[in-house]
N, C-alpha and C. Protein backbone atom coordinates (compact mmCIF):
# COMPACT_ATOMS: atom_id res chain seq x y z
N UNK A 1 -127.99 -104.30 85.55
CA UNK A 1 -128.74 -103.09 85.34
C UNK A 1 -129.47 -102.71 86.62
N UNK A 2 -130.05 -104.02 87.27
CA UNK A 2 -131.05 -103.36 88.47
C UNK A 2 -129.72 -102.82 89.20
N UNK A 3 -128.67 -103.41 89.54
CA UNK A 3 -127.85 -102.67 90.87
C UNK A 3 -127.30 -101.60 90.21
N UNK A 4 -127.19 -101.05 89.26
CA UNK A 4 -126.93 -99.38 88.87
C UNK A 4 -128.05 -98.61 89.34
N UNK A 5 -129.41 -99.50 88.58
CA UNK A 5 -130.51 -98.25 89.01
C UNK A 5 -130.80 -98.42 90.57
N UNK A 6 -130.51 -99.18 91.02
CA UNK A 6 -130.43 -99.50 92.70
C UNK A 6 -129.60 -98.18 93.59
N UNK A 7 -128.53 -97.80 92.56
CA UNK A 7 -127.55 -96.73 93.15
C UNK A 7 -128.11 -95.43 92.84
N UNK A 8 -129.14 -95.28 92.05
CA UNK A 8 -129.55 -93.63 91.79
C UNK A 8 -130.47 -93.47 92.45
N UNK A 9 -131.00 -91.92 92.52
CA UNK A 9 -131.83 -91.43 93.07
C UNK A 9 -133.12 -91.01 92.17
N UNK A 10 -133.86 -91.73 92.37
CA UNK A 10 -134.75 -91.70 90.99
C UNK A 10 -136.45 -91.44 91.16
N UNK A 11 -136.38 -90.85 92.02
CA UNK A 11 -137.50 -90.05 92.71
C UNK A 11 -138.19 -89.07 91.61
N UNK A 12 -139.31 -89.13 91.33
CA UNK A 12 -140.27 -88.14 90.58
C UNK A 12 -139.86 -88.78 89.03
N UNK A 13 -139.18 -89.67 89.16
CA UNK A 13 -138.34 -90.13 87.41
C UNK A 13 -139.00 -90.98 86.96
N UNK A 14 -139.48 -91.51 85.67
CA UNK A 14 -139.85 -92.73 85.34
C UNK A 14 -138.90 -92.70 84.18
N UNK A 15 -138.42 -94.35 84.25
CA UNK A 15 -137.23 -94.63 83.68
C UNK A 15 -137.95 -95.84 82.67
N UNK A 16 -137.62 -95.32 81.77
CA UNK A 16 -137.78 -96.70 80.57
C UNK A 16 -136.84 -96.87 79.90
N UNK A 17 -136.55 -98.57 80.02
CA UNK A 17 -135.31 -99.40 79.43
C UNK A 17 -135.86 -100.21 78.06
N UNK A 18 -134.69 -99.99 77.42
CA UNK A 18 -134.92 -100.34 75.85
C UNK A 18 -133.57 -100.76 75.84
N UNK A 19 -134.43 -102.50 75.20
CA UNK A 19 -133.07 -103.20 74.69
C UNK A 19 -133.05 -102.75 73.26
N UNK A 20 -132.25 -102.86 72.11
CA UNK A 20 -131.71 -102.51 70.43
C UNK A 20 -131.30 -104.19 70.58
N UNK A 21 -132.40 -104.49 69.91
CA UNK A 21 -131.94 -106.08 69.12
C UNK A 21 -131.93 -106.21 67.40
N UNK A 22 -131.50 -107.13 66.97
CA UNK A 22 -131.04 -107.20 65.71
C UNK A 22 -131.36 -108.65 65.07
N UNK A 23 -131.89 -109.38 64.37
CA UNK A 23 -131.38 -110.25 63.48
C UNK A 23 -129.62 -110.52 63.37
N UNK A 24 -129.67 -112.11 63.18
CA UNK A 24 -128.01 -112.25 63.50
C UNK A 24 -127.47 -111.58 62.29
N UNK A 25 -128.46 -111.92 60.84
CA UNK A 25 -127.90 -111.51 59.56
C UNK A 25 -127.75 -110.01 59.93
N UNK A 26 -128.67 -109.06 60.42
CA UNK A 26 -128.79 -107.96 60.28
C UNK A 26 -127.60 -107.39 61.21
N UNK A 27 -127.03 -108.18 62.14
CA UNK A 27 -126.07 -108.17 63.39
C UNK A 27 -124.72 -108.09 62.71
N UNK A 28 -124.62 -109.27 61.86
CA UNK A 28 -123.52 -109.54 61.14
C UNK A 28 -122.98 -108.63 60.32
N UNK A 29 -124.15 -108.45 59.02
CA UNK A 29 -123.86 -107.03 58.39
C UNK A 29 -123.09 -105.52 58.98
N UNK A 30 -123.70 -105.40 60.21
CA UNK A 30 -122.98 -104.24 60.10
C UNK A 30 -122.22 -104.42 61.19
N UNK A 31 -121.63 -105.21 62.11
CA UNK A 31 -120.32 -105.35 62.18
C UNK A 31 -119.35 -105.71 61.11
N UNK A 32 -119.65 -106.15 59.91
CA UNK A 32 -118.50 -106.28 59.18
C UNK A 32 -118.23 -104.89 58.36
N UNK A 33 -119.75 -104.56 58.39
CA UNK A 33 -119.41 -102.73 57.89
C UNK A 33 -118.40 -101.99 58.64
N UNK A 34 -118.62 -102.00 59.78
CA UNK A 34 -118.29 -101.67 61.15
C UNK A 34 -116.09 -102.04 60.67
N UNK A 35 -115.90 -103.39 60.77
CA UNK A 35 -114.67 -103.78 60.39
C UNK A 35 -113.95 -103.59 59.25
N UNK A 36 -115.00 -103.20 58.26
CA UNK A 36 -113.73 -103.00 57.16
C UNK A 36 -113.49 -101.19 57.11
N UNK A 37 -114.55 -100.66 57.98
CA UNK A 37 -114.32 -99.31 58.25
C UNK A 37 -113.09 -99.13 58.92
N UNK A 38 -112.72 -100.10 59.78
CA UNK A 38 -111.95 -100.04 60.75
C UNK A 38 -111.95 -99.58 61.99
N UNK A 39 -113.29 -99.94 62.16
CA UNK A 39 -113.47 -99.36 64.13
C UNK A 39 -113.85 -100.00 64.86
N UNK A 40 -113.90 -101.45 64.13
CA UNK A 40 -114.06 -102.86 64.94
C UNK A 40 -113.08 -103.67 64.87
N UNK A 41 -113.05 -105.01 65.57
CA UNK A 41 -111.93 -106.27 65.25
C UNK A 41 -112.88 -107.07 64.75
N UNK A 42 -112.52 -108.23 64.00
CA UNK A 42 -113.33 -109.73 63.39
C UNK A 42 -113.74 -110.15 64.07
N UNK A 43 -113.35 -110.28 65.89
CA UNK A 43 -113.79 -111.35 66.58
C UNK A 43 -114.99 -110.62 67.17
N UNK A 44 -115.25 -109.03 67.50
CA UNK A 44 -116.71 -108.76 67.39
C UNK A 44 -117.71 -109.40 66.76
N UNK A 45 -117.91 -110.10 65.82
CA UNK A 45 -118.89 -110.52 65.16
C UNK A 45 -119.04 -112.17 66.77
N UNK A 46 -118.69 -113.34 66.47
CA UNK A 46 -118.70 -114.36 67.66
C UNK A 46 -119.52 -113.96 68.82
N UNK A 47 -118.47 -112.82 69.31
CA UNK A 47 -119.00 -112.56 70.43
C UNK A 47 -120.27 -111.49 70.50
N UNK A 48 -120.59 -110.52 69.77
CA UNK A 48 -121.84 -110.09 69.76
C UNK A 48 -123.51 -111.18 69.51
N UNK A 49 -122.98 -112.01 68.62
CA UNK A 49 -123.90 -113.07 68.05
C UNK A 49 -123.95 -114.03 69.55
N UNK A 50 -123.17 -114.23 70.47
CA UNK A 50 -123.12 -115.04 71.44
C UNK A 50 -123.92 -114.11 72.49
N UNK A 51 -123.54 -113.14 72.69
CA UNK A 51 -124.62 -111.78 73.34
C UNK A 51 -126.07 -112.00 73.20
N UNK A 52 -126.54 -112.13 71.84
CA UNK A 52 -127.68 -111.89 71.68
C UNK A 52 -128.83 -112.18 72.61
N UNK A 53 -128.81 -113.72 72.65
CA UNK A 53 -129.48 -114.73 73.69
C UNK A 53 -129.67 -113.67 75.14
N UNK A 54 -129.00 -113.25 75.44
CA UNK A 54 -128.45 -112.56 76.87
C UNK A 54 -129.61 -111.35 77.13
N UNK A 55 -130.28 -110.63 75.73
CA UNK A 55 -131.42 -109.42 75.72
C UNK A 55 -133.19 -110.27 76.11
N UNK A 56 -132.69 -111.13 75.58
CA UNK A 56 -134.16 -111.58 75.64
C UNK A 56 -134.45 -111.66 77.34
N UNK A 57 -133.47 -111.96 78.50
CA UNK A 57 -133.45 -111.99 79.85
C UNK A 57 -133.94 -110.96 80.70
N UNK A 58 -133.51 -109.56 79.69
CA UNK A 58 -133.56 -108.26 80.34
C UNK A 58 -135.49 -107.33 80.54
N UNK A 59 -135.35 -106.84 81.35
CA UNK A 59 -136.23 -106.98 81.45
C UNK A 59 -136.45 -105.27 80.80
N UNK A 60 -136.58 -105.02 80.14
CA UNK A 60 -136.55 -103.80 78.78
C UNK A 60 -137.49 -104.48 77.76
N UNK A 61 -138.00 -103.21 77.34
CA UNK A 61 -138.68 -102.81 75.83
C UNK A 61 -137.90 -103.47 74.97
N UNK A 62 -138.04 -104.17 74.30
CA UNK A 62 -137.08 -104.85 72.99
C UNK A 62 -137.77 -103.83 71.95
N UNK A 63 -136.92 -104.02 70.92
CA UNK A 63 -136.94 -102.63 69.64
C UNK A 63 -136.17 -103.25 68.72
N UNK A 64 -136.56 -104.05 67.84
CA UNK A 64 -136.03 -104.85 66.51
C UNK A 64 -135.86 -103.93 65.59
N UNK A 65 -134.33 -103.59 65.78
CA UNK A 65 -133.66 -102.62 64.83
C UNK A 65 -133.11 -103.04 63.25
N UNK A 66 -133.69 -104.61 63.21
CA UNK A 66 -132.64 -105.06 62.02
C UNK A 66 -133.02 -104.11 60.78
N UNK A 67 -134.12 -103.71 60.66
CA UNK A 67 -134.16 -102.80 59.32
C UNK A 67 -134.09 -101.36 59.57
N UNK A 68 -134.06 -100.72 60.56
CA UNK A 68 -133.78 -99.70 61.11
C UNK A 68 -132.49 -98.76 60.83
N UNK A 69 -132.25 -97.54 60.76
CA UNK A 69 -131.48 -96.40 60.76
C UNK A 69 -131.40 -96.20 62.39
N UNK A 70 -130.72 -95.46 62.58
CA UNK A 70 -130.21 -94.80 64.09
C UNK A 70 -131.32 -94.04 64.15
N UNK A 71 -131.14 -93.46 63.21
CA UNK A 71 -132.38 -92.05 63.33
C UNK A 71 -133.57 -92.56 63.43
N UNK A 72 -133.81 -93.77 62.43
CA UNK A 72 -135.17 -94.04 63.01
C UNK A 72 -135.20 -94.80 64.28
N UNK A 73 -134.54 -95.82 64.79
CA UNK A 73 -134.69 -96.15 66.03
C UNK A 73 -135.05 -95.44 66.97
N UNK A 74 -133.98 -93.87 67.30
CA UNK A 74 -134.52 -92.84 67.90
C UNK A 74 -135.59 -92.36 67.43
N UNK A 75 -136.52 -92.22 66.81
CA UNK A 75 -137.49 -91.89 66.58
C UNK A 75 -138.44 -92.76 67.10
N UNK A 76 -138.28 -94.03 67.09
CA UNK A 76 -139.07 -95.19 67.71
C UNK A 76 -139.08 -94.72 69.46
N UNK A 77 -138.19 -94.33 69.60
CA UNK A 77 -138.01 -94.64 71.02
C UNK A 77 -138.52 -93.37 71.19
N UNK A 78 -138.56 -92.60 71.24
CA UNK A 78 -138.84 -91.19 71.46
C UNK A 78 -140.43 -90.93 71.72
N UNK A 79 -141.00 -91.74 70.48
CA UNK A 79 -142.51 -92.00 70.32
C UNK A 79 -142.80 -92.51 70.96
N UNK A 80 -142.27 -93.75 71.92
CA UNK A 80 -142.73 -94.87 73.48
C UNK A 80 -142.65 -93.82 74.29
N UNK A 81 -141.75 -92.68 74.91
CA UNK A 81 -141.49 -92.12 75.81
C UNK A 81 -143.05 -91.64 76.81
């Protein structure tokens, strides 16, 4: 992430980063929603759950979406801005 924002020009900008974290149950759930919809594969679930660990590093706003809507997330985030 830093060497992307390393490449812009970001003058007069203030940039706020937000990680979307989840509970594994809450993770799980809707990738399998996600799969029987059919716009995922099975092995998404492994490897997202293996991801997780990887947000806590970043150096972003965390935003615990497990009970969350889209809409409300964006609404969360909108309200930090």
């Amino acid at each position: 992430m830093d060497t992307i924002l390393s490449r812009l020009n970001l003058t007069g900008t203030d940039v706020k980063l937000f990680s979307l974290i989840a509970s594994n149950e809450a993770l799980r759930q809707r990738l399998e929603a996600d799969i029987a919809a059919g716009v995922r594969e099975p092995e998404v679930i492994e490897r997202s759950l293996r991801y997780q660990g990887c947000y806590a590093a970043q150096n972003t706003e965390k935003l615990d979406v497990s009970a969350l809507t889209a809409e409300q997330a964006a609404a969360v985030i909108c309200g930090r801005l």
